[in-house]
N, C-alpha and C. Protein backbone atom coordinates (compact mmCIF):
# COMPACT_ATOMS: atom_id res chain seq x y z
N UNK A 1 68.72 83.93 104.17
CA UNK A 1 69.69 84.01 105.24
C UNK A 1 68.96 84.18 106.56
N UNK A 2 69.56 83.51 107.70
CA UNK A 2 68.77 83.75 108.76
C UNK A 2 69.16 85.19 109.29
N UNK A 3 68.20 85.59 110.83
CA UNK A 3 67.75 86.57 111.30
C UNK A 3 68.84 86.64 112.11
N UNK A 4 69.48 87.98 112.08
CA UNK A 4 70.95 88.11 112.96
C UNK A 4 69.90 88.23 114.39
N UNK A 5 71.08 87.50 115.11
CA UNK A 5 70.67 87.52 116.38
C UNK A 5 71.80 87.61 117.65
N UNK A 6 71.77 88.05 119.05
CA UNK A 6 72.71 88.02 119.95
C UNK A 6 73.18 86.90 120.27
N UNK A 7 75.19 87.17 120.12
CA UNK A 7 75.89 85.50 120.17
C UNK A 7 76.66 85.86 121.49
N UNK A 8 77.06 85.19 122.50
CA UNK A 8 77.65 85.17 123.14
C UNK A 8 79.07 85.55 122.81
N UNK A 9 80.03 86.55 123.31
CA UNK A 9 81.31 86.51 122.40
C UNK A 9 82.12 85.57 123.13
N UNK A 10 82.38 85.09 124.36
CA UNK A 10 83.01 84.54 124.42
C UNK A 10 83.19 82.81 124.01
N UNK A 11 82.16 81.99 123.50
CA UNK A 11 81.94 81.31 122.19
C UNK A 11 82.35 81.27 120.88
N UNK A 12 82.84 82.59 121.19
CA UNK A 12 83.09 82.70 119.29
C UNK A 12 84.70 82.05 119.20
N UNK A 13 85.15 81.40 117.92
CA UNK A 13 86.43 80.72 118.14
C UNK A 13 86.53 81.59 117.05
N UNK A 14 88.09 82.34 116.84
CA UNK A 14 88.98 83.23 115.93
C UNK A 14 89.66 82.32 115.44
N UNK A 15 89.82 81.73 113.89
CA UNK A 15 91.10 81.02 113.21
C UNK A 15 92.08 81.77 113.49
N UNK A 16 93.49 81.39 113.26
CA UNK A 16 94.56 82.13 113.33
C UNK A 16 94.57 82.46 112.00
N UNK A 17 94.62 82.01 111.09
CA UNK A 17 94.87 82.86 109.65
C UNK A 17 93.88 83.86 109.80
N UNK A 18 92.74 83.92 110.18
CA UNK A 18 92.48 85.21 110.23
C UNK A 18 92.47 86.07 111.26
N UNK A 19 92.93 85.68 112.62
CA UNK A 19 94.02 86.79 113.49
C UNK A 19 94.60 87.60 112.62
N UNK A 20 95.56 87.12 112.17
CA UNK A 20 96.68 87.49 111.50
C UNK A 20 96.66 88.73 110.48
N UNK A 21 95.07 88.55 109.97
CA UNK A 21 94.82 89.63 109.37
C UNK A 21 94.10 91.13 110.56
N UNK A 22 94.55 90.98 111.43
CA UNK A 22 93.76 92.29 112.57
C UNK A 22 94.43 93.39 112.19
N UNK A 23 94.03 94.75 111.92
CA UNK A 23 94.44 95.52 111.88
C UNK A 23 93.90 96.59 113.13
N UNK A 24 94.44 97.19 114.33
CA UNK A 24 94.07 97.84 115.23
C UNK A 24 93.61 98.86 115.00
N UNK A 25 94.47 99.90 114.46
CA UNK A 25 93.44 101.03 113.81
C UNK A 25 92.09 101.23 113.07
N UNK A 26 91.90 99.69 112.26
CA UNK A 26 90.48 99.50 111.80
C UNK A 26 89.68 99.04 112.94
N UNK A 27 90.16 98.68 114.28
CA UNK A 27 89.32 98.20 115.26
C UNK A 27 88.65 99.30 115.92
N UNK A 28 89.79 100.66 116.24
CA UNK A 28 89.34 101.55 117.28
C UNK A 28 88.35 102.11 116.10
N UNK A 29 88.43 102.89 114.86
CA UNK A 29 87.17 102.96 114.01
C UNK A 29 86.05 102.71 114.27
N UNK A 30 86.35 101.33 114.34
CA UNK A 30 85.05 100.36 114.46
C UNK A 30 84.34 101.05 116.00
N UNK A 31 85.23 100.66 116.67
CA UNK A 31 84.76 100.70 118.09
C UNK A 31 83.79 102.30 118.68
N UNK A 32 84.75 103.57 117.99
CA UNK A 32 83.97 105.04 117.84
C UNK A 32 82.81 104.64 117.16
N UNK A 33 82.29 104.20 116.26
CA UNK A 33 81.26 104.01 115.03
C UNK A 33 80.02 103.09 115.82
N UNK A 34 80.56 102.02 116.17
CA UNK A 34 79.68 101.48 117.56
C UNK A 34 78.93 101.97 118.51
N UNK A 35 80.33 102.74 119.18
CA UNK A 35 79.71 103.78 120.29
C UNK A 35 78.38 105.47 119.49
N UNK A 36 78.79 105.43 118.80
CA UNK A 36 78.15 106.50 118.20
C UNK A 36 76.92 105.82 117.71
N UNK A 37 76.60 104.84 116.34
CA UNK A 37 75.42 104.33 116.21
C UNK A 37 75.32 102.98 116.26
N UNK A 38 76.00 101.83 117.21
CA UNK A 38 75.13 100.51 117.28
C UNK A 38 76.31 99.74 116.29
N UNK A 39 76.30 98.60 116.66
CA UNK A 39 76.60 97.74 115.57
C UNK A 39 75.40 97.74 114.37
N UNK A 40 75.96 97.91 113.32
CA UNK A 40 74.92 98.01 112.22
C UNK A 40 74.94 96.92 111.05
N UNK A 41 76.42 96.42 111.32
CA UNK A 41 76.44 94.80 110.37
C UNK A 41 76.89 93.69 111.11
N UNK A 42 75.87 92.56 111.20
CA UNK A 42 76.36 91.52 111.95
C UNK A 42 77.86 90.85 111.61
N UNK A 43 77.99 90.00 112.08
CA UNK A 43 79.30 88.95 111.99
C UNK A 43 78.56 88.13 111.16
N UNK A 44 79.29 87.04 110.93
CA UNK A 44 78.93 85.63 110.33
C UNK A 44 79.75 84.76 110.73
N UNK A 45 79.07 83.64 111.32
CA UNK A 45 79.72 82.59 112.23
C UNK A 45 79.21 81.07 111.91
N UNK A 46 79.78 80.36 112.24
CA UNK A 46 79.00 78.77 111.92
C UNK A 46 78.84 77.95 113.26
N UNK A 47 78.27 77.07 113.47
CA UNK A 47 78.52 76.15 115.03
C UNK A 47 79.21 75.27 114.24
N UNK A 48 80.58 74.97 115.36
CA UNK A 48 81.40 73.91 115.29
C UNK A 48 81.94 73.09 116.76
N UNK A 49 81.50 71.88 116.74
CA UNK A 49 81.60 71.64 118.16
C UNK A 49 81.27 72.19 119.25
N UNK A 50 80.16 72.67 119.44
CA UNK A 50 79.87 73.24 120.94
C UNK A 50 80.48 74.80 120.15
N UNK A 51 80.99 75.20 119.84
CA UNK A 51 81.37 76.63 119.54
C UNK A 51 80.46 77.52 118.17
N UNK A 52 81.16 78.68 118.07
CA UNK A 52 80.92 79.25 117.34
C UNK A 52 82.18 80.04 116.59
N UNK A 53 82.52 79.67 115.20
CA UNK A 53 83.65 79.64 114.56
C UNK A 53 83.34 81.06 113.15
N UNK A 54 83.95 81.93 113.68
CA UNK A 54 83.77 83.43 113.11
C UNK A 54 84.45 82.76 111.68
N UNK A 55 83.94 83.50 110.89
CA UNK A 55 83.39 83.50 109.36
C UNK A 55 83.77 84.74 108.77
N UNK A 56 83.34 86.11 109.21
CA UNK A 56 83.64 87.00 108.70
C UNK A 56 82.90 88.25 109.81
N UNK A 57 83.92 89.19 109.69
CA UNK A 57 83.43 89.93 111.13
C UNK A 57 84.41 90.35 111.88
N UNK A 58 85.90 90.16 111.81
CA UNK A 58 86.86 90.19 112.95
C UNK A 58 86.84 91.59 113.28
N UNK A 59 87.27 92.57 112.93
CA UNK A 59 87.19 94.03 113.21
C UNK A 59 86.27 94.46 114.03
N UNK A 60 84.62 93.88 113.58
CA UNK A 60 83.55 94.09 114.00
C UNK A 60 83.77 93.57 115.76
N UNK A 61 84.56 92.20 115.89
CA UNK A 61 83.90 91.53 116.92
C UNK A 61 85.19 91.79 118.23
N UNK A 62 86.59 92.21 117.53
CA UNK A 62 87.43 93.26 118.25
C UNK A 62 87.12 94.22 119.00
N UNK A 63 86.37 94.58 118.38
CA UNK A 63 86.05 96.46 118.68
C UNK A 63 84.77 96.50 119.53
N UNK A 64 83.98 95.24 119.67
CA UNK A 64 83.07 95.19 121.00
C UNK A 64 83.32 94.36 121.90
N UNK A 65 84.63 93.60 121.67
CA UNK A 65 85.71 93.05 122.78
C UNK A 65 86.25 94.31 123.61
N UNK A 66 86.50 95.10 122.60
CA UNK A 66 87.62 96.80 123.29
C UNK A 66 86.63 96.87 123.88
N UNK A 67 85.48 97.39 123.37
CA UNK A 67 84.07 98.21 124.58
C UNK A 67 83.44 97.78 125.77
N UNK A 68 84.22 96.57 125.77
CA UNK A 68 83.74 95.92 127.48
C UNK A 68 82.34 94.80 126.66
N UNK A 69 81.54 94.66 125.17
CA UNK A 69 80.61 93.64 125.44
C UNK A 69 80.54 92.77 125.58
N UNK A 70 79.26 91.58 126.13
CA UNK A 70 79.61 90.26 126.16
C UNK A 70 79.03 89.66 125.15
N UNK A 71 78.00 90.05 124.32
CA UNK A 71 77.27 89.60 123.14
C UNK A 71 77.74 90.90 121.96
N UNK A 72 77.71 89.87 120.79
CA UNK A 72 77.84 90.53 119.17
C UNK A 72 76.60 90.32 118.84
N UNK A 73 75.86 91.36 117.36
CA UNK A 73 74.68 90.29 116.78
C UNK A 73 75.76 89.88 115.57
N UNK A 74 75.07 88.85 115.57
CA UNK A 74 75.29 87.64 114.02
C UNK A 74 74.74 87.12 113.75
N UNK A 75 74.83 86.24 112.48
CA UNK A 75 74.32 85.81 111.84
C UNK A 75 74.98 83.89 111.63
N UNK A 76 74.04 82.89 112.11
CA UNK A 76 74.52 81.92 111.63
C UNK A 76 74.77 81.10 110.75
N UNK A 77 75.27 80.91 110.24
CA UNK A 77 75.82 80.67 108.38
C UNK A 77 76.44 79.33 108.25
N UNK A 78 77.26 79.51 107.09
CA UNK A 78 77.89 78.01 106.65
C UNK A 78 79.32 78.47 106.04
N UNK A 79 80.34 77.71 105.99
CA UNK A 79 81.62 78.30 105.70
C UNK A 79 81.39 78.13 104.01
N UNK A 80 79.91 77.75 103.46
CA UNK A 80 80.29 77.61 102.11
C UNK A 80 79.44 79.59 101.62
N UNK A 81 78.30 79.56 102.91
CA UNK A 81 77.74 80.86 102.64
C UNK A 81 78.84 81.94 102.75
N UNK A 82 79.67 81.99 103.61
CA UNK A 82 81.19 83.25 103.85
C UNK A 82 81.41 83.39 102.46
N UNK A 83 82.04 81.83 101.95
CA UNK A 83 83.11 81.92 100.53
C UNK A 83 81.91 82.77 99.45
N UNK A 84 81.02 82.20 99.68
CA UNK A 84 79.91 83.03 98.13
C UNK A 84 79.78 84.13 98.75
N UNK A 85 79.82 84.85 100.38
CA UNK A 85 79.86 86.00 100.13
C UNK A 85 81.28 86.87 99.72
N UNK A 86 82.46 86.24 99.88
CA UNK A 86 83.66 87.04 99.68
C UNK A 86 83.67 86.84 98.25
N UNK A 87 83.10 85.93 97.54
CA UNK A 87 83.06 85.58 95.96
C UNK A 87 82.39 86.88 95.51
N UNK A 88 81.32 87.51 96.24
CA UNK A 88 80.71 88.61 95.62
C UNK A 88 81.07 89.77 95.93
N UNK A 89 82.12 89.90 97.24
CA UNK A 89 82.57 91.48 97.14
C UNK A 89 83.70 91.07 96.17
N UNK A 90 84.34 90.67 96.04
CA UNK A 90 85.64 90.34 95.80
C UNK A 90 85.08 90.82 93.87
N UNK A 91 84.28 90.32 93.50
CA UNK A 91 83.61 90.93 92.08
C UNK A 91 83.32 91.79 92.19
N UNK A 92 82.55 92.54 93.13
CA UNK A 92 81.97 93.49 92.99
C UNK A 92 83.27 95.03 93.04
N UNK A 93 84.26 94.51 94.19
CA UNK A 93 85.45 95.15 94.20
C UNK A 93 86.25 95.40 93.06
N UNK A 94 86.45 94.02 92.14
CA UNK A 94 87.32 93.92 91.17
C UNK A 94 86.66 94.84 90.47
N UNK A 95 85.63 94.41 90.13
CA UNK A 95 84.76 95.73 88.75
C UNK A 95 84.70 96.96 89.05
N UNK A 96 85.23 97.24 90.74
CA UNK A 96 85.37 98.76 90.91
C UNK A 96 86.43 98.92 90.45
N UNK A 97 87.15 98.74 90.89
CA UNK A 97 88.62 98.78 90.33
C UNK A 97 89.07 98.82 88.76
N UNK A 98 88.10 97.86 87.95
CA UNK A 98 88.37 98.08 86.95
C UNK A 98 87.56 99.54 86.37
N UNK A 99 86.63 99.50 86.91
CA UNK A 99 86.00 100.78 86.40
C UNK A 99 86.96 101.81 86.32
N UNK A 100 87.94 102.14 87.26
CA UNK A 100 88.36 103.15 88.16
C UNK A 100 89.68 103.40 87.13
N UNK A 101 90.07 101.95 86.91
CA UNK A 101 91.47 102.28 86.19
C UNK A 101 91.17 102.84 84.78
N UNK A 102 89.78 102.03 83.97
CA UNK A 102 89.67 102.67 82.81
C UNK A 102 89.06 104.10 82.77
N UNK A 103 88.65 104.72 83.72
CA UNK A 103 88.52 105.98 83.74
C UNK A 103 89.85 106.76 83.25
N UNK A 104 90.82 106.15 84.68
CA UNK A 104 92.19 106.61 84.35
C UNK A 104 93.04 107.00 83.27
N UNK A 105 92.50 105.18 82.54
CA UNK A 105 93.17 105.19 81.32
C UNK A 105 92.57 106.44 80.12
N UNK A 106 91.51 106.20 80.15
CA UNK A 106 90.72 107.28 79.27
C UNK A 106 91.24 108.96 79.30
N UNK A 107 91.10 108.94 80.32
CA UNK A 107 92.08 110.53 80.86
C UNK A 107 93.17 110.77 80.86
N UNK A 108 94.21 109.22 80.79
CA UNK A 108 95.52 109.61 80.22
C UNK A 108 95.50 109.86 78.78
N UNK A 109 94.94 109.24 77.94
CA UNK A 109 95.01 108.88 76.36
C UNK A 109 94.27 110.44 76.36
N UNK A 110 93.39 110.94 76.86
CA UNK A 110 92.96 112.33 76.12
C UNK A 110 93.89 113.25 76.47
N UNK A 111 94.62 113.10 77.79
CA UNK A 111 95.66 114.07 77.70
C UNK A 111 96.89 114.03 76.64
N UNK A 112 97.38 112.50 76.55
CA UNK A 112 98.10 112.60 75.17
C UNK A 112 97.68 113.23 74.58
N UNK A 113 96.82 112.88 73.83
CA UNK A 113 96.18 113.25 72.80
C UNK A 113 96.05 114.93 72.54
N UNK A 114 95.71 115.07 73.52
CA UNK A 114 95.42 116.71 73.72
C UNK A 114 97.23 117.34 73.27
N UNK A 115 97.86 116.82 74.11
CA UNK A 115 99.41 117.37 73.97
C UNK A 115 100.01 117.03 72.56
N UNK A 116 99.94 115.63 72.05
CA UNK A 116 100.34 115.49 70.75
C UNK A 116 99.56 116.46 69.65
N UNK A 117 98.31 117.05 69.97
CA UNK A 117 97.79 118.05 68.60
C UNK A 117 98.33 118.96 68.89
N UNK A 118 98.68 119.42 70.07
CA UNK A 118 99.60 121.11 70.58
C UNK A 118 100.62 120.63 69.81
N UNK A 119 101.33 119.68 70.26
CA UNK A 119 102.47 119.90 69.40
C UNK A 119 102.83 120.09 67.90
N UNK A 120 101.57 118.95 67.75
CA UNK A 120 101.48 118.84 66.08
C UNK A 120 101.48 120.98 65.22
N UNK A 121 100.22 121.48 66.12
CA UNK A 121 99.89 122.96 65.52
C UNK A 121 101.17 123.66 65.74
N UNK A 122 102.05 123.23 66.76
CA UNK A 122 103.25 123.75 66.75
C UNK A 122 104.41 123.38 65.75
N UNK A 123 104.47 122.23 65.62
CA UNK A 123 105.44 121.83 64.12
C UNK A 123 104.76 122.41 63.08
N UNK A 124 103.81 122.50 62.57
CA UNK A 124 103.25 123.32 61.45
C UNK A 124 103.35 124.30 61.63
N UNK A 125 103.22 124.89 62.29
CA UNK A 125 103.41 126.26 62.56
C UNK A 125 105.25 126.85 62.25
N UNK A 126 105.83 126.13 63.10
CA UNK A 126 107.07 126.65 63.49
C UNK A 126 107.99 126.20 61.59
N UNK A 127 107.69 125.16 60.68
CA UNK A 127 108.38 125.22 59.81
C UNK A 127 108.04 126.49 58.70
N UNK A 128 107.32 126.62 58.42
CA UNK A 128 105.91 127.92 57.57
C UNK A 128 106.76 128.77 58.21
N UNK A 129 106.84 129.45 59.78
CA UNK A 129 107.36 130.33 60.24
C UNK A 129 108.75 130.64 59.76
N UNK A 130 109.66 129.85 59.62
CA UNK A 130 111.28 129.78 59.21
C UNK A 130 111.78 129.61 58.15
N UNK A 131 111.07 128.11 57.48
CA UNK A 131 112.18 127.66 56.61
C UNK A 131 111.60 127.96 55.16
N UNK A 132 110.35 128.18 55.19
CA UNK A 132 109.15 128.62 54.04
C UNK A 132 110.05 130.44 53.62
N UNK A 133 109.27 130.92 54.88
CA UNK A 133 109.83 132.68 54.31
C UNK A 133 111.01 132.65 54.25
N UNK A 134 112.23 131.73 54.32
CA UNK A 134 113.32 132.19 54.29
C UNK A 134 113.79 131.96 52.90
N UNK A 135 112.98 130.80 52.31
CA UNK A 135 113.36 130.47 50.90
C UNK A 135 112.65 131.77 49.93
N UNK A 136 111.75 131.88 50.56
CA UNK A 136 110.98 133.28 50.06
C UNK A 136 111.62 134.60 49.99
N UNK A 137 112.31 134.66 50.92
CA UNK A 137 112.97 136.15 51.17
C UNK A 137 114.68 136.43 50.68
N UNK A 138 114.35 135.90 49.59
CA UNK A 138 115.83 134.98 48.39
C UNK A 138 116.63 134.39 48.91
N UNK A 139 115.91 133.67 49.87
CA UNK A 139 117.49 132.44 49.84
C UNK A 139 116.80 131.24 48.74
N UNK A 140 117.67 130.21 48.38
CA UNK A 140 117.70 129.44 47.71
C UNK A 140 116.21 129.01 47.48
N UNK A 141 115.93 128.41 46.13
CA UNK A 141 114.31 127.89 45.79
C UNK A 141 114.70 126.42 45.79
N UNK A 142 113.66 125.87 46.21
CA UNK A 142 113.91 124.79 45.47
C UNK A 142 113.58 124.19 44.21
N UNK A 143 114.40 123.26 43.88
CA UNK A 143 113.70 123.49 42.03
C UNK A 143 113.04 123.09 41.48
N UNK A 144 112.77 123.30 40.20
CA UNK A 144 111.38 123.83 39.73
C UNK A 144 110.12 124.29 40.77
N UNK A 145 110.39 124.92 41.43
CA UNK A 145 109.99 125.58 42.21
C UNK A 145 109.17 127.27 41.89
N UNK A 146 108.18 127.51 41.18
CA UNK A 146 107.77 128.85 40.42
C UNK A 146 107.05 129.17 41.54
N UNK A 147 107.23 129.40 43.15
CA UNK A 147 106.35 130.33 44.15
C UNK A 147 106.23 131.46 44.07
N UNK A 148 105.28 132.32 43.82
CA UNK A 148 105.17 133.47 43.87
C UNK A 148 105.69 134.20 45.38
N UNK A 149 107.10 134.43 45.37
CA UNK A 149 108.00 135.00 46.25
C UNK A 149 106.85 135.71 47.26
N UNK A 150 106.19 136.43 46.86
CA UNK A 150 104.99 137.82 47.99
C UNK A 150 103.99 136.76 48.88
N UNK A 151 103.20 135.61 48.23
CA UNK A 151 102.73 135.08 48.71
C UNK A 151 102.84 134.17 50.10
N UNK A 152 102.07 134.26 50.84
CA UNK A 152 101.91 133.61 52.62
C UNK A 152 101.08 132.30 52.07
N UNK A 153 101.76 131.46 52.56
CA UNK A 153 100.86 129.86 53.04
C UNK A 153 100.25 130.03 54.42
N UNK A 154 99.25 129.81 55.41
CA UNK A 154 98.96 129.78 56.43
C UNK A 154 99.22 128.36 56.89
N UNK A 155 98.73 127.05 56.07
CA UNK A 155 98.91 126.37 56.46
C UNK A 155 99.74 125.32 55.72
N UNK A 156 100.32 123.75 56.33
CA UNK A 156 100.96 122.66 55.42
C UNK A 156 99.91 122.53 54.19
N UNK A 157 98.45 122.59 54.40
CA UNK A 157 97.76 122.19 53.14
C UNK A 157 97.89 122.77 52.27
N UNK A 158 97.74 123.95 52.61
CA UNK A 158 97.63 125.40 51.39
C UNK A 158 99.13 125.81 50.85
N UNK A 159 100.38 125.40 51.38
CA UNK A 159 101.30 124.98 51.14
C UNK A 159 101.55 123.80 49.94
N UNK A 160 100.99 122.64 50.31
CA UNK A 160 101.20 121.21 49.26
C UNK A 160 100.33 122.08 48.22
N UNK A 161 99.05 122.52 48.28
CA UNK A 161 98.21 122.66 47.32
C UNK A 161 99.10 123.58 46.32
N UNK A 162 99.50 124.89 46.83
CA UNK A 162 100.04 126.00 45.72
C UNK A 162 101.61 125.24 45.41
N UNK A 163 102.38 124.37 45.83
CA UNK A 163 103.33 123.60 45.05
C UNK A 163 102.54 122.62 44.28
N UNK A 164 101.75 122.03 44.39
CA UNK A 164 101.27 121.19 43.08
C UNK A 164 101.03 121.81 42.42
N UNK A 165 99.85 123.26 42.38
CA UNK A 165 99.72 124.16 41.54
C UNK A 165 100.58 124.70 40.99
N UNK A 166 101.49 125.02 41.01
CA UNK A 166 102.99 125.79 40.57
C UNK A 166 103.48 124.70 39.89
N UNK A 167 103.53 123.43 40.26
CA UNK A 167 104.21 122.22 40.01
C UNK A 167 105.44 122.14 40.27
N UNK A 168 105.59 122.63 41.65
CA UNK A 168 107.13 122.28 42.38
C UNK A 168 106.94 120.93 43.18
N UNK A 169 107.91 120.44 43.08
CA UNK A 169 108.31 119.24 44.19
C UNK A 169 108.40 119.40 45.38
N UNK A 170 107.58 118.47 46.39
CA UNK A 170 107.01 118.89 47.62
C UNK A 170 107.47 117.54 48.32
């Protein structure tokens, strides 16, 4: 790529489709950031007819319009060099983005996840708690059902296990 160098601004020709994209508040930005350290990224421009036809840069070349300059630095290019460079933020963007969402995603699914085992230790928990000791504490057995009435299950396993052992229906 060639060596950015000082362009005359009033040379430079603005497409309207990309007017259209100006945003003012990204200009005055620009324009504090200038004043504080320098233009620090050129424009990119092409010669077209006696002119110079901005490429990429508008914010940049706004905001030293606001500051009173008469020269930008840039860089002279080709409208096919712009497209391969917007081809490469435009990837480089997308893969942020994707990075960003599968983080997201990852951190939603562990929070499920996290909440569906609370709940899970809570359904185990909460039937053992009620409907177990209550059959225990003589209400109805179920049948063939030989549980040793005194005995605590802590958990669903140790539960299935001492009904197979007993050989009640589970």
């Amino acid at each position: 790529m060639p060596d950015p160098e000082s362009l005359p601004i009033d040379q430079i020709y603005v497409p309207l489709k990309k007017r259209k994209t100006l945003r003012p508040e990204l200009v005055q930005e620009i324009a504090a950031s200038i004043l504080e350290s320098g233009q620090q990224i050129p424009i990119l421009v092409r010669p077209d007819e006696g002119r110079l036809v901005l490429l990429e840069g508008l914010h940049r070349l706004e905001a030293c319009k606001a500051l009173g300059e008469t020269t930008i630095i840039g860089v002279l290019g080709s409208a096919e060099t712009a497209h391969h460079k917007a081809l490469l933020s435009d990837t480089a963007e997308t893969e942020a983005e994707r990075d960003k969402m599968a983080r997201l995603k990852k951190l939603r699914l562990e929070k499920e996840a996290a909440e569906r085992s609370t709940a899970s230790a809570e359904a185990v928990t909460e039937p053992q708690s009620t409907g177990l000791r209550s059959t225990r504490s003589g209400g109805s057995t179920r049948r063939g059902s030989s549980a040793d009435p005194g005995s605590k299950t802590r958990t669903l396993s140790e539960w299935l296990t001492q009904q197979k052992r007993d050989g009640g229906r589970y």
